[in-house]
PDB file of N, CA and C in Angstrom:
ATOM      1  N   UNK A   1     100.281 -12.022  81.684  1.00  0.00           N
ATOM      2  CA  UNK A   1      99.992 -13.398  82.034  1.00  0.00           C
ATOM      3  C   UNK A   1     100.336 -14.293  80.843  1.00  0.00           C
ATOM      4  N   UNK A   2     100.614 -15.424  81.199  1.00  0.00           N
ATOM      5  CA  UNK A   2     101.238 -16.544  80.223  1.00  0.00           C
ATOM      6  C   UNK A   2     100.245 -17.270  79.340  1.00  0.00           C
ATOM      7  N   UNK A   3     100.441 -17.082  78.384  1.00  0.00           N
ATOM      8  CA  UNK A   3      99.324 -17.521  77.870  1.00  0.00           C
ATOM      9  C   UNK A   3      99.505 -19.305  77.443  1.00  0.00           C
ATOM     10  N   UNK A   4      97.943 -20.083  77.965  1.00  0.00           N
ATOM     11  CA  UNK A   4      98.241 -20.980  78.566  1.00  0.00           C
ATOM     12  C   UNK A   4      97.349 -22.043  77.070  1.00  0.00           C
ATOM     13  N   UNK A   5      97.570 -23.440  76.960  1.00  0.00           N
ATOM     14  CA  UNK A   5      97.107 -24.187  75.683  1.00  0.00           C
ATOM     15  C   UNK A   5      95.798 -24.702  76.348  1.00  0.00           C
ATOM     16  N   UNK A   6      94.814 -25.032  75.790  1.00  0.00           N
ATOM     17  CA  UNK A   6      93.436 -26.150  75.793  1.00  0.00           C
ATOM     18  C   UNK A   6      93.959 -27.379  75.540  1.00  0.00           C
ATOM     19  N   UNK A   7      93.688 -27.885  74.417  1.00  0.00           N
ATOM     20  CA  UNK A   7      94.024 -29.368  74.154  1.00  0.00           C
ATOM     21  C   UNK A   7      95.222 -29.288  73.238  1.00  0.00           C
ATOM     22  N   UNK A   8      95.486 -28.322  72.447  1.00  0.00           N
ATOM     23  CA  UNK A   8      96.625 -28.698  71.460  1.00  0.00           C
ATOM     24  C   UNK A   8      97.559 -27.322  71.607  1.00  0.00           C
ATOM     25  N   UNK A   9      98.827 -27.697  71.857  1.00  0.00           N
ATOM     26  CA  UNK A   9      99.830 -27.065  72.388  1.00  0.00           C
ATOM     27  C   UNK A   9     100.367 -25.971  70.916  1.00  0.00           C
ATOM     28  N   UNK A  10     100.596 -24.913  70.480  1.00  0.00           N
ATOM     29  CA  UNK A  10     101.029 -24.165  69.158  1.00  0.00           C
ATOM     30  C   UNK A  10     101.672 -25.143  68.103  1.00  0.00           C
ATOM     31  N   UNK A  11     102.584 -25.754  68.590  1.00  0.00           N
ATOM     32  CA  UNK A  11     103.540 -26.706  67.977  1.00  0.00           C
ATOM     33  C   UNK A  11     102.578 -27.893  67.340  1.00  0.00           C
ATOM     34  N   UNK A  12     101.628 -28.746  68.321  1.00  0.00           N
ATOM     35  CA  UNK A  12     100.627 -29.394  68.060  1.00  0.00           C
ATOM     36  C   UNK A  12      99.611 -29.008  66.468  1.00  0.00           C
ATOM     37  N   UNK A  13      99.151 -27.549  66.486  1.00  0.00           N
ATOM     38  CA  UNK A  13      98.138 -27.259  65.683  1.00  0.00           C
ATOM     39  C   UNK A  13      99.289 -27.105  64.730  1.00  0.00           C
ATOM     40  N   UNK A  14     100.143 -26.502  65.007  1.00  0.00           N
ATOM     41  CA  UNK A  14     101.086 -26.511  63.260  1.00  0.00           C
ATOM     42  C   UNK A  14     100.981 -27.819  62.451  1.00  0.00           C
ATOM     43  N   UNK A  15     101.208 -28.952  63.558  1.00  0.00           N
ATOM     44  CA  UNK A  15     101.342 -30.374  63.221  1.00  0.00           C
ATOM     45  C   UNK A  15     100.209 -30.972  62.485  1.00  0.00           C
ATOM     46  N   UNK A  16      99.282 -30.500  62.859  1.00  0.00           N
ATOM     47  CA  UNK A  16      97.857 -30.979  62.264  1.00  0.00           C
ATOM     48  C   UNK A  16      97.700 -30.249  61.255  1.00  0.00           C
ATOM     49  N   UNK A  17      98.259 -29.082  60.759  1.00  0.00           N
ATOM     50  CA  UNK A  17      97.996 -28.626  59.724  1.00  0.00           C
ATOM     51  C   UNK A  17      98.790 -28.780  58.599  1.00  0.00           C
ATOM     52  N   UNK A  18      99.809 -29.918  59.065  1.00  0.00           N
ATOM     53  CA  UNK A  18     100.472 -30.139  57.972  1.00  0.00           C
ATOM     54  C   UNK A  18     101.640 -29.436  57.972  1.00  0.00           C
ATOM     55  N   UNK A  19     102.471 -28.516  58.546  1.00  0.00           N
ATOM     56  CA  UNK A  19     103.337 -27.752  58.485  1.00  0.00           C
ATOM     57  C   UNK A  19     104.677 -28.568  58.611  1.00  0.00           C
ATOM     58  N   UNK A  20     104.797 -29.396  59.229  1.00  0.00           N
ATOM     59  CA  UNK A  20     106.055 -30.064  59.807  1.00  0.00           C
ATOM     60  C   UNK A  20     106.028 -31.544  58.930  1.00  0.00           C
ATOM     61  N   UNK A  21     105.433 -31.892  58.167  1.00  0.00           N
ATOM     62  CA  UNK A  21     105.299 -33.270  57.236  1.00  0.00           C
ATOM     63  C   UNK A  21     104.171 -34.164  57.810  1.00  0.00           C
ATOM     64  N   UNK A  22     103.925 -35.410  57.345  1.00  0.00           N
ATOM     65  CA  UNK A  22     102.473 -36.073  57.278  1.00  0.00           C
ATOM     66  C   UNK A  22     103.667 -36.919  58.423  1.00  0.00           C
ATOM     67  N   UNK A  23     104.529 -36.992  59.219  1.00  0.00           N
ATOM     68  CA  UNK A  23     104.725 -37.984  60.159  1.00  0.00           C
ATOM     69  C   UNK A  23     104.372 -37.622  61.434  1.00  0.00           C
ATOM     70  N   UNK A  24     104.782 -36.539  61.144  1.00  0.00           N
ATOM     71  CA  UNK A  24     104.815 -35.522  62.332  1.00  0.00           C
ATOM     72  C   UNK A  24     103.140 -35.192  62.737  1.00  0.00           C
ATOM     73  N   UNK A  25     102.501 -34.919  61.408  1.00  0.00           N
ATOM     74  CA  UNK A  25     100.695 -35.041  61.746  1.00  0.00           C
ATOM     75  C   UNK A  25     100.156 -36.342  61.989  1.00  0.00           C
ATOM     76  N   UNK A  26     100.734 -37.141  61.755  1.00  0.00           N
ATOM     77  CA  UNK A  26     100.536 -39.090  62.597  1.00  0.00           C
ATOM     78  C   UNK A  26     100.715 -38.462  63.493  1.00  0.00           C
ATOM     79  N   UNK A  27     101.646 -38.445  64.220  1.00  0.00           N
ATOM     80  CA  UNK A  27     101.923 -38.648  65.830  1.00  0.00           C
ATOM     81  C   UNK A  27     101.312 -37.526  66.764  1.00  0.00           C
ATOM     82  N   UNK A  28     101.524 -36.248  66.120  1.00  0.00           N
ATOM     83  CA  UNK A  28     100.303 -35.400  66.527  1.00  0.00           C
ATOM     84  C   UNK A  28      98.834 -35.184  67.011  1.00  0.00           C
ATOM     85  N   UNK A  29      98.328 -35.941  65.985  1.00  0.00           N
ATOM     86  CA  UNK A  29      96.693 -36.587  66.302  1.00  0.00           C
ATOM     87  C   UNK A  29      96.390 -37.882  66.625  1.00  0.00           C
ATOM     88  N   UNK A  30      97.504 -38.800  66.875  1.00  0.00           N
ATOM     89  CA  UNK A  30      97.669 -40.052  68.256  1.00  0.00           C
ATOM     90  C   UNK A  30      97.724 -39.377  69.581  1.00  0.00           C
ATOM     91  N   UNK A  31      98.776 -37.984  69.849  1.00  0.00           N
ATOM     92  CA  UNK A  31      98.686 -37.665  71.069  1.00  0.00           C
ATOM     93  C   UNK A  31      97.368 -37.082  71.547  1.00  0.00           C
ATOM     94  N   UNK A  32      96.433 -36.105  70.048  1.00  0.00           N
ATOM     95  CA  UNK A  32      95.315 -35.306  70.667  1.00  0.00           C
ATOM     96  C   UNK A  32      94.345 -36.499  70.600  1.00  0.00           C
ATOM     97  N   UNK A  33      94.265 -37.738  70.210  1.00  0.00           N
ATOM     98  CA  UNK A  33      93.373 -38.818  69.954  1.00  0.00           C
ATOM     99  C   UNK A  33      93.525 -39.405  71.387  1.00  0.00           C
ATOM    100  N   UNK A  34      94.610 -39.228  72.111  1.00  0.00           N
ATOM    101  CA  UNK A  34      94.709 -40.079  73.300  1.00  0.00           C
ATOM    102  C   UNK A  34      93.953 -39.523  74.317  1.00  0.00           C
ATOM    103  N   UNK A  35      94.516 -37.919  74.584  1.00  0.00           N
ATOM    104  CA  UNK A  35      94.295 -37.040  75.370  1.00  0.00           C
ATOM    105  C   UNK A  35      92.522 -36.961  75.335  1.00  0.00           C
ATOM    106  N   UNK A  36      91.626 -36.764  74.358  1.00  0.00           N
ATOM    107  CA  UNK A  36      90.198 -36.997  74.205  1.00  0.00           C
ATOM    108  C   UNK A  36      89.912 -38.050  74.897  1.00  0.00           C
ATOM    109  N   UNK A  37      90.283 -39.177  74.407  1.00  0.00           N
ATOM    110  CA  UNK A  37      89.754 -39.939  74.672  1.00  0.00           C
ATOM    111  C   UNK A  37      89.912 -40.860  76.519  1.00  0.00           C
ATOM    112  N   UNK A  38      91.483 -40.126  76.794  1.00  0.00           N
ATOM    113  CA  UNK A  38      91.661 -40.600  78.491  1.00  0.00           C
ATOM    114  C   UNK A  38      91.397 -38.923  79.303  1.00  0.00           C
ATOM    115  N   UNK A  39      91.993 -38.463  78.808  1.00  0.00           N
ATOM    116  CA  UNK A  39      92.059 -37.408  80.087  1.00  0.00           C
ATOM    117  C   UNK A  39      90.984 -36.452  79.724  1.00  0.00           C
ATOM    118  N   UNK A  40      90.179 -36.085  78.707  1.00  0.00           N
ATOM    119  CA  UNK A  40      89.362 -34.959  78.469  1.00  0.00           C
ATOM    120  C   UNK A  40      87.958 -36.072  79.319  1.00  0.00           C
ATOM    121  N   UNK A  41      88.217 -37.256  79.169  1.00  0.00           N
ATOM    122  CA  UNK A  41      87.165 -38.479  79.337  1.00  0.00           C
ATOM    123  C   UNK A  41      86.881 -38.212  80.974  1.00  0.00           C
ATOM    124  N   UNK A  42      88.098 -38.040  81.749  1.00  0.00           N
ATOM    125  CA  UNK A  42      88.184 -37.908  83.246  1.00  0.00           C
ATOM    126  C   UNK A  42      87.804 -36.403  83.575  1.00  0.00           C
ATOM    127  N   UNK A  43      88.130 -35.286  83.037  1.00  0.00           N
ATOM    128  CA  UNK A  43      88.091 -33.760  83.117  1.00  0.00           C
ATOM    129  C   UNK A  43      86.252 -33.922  83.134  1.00  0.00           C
ATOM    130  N   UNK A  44      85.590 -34.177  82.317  1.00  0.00           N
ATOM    131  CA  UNK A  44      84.233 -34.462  82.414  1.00  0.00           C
ATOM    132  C   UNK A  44      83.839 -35.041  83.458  1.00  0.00           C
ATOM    133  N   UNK A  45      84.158 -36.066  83.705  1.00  0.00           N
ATOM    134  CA  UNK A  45      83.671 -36.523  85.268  1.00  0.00           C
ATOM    135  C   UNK A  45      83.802 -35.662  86.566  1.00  0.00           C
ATOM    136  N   UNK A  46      84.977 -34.935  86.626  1.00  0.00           N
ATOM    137  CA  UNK A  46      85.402 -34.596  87.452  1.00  0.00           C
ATOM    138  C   UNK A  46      84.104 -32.866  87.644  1.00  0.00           C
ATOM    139  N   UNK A  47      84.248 -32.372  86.891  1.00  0.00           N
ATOM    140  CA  UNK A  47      83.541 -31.039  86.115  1.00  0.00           C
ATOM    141  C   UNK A  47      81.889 -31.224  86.520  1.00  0.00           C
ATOM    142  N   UNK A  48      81.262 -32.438  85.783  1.00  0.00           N
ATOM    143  CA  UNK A  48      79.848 -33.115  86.166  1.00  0.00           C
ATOM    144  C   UNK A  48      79.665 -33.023  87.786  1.00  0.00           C
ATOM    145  N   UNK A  49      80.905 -33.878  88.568  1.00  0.00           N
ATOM    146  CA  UNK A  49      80.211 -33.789  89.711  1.00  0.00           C
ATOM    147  C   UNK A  49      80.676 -32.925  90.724  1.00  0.00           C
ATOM    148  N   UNK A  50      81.553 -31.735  90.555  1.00  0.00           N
ATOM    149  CA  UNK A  50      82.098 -30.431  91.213  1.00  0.00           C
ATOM    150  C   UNK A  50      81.394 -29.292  91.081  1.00  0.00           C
ATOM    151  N   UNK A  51      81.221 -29.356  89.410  1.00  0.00           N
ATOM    152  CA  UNK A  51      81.220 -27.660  88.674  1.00  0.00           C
ATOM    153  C   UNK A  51      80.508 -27.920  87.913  1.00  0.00           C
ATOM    154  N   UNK A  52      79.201 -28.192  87.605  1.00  0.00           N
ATOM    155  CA  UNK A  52      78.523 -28.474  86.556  1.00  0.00           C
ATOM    156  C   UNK A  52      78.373 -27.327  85.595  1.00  0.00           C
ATOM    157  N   UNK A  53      78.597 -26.212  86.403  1.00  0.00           N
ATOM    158  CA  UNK A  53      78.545 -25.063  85.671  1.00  0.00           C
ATOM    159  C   UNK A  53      79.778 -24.792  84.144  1.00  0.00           C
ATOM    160  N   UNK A  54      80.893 -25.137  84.833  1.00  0.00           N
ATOM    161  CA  UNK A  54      81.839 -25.231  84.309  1.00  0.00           C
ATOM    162  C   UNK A  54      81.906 -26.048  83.048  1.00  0.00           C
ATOM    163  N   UNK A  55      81.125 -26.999  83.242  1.00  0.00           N
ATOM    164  CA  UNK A  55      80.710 -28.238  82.171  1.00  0.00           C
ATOM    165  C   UNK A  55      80.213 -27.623  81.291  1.00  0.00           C
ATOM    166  N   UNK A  56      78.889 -27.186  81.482  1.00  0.00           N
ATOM    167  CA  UNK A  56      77.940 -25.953  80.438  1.00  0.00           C
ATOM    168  C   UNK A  56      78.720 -25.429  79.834  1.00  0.00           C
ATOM    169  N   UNK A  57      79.643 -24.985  80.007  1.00  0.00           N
ATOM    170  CA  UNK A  57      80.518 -23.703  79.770  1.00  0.00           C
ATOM    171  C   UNK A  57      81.402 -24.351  78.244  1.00  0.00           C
ATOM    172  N   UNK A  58      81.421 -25.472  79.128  1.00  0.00           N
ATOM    173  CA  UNK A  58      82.608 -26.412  77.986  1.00  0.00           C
ATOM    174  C   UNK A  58      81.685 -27.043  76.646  1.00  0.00           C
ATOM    175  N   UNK A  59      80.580 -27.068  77.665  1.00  0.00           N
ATOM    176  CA  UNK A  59      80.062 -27.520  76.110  1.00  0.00           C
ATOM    177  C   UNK A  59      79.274 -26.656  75.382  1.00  0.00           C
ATOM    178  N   UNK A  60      79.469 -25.772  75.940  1.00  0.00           N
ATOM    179  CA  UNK A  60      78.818 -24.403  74.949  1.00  0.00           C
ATOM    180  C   UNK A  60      79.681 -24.065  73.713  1.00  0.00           C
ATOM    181  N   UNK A  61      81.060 -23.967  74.583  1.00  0.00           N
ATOM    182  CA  UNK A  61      82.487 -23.820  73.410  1.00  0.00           C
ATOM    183  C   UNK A  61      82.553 -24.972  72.346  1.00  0.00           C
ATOM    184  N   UNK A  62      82.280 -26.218  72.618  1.00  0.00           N
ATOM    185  CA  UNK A  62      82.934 -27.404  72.131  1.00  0.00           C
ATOM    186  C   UNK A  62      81.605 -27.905  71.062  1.00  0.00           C
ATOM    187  N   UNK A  63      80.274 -26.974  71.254  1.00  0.00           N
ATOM    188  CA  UNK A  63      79.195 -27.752  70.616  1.00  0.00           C
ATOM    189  C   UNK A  63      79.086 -26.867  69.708  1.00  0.00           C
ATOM    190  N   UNK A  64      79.406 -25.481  69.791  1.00  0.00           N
ATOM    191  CA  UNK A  64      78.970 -24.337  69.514  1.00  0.00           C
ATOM    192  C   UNK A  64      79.224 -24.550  67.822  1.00  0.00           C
ATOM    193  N   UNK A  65      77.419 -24.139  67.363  1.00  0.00           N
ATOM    194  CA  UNK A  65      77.566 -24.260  65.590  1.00  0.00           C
ATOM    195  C   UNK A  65      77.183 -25.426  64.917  1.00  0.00           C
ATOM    196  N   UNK A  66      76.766 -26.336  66.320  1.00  0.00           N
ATOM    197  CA  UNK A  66      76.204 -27.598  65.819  1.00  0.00           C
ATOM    198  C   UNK A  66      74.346 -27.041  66.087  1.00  0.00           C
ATOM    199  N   UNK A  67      74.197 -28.274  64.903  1.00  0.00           N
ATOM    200  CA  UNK A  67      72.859 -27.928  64.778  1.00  0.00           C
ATOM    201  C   UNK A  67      71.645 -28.934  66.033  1.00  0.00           C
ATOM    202  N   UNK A  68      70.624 -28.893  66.066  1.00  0.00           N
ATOM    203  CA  UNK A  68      69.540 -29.684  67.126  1.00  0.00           C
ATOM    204  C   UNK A  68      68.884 -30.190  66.108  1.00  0.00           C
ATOM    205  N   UNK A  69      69.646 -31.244  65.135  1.00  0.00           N
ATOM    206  CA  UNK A  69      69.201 -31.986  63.907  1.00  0.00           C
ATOM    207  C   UNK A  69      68.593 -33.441  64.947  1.00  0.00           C
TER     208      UNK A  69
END
């Protein structure tokens, strides 16, 4: 099976890490800055009122290691 991306595509995380130059990590974290903020924004809505389960799930991964400060 194909192995499939979350939010940042291989090419993406190279970018953020600096691998490809500091222009290339601009435009990189404009696209994952967009994607948060429109479409991960809608994926939640959608998740809340279908699959709430699914939601849990996401924010188990996405919280995971934070503290109940």
């Amino acid at each position: 099976m194909a192995k499939t991306r979350a939010l940042l595509t291989q090419t993406e995380r190279e970018q953020v890490a600096g691998e490809h130059g500091n222009d290339r990590k601009y435009q990189a974290t404009s696209r994952i800055r967009r994607r948060i903020k429109d479409e991960m924004t809608k994926d939640i809505e959608v998740l809340a009122e279908h699959h709430p389960d699914l939601l849990d799930e996401l924010r188990e991964v996405v919280c995971e290691g934070e503290s109940d400060e």
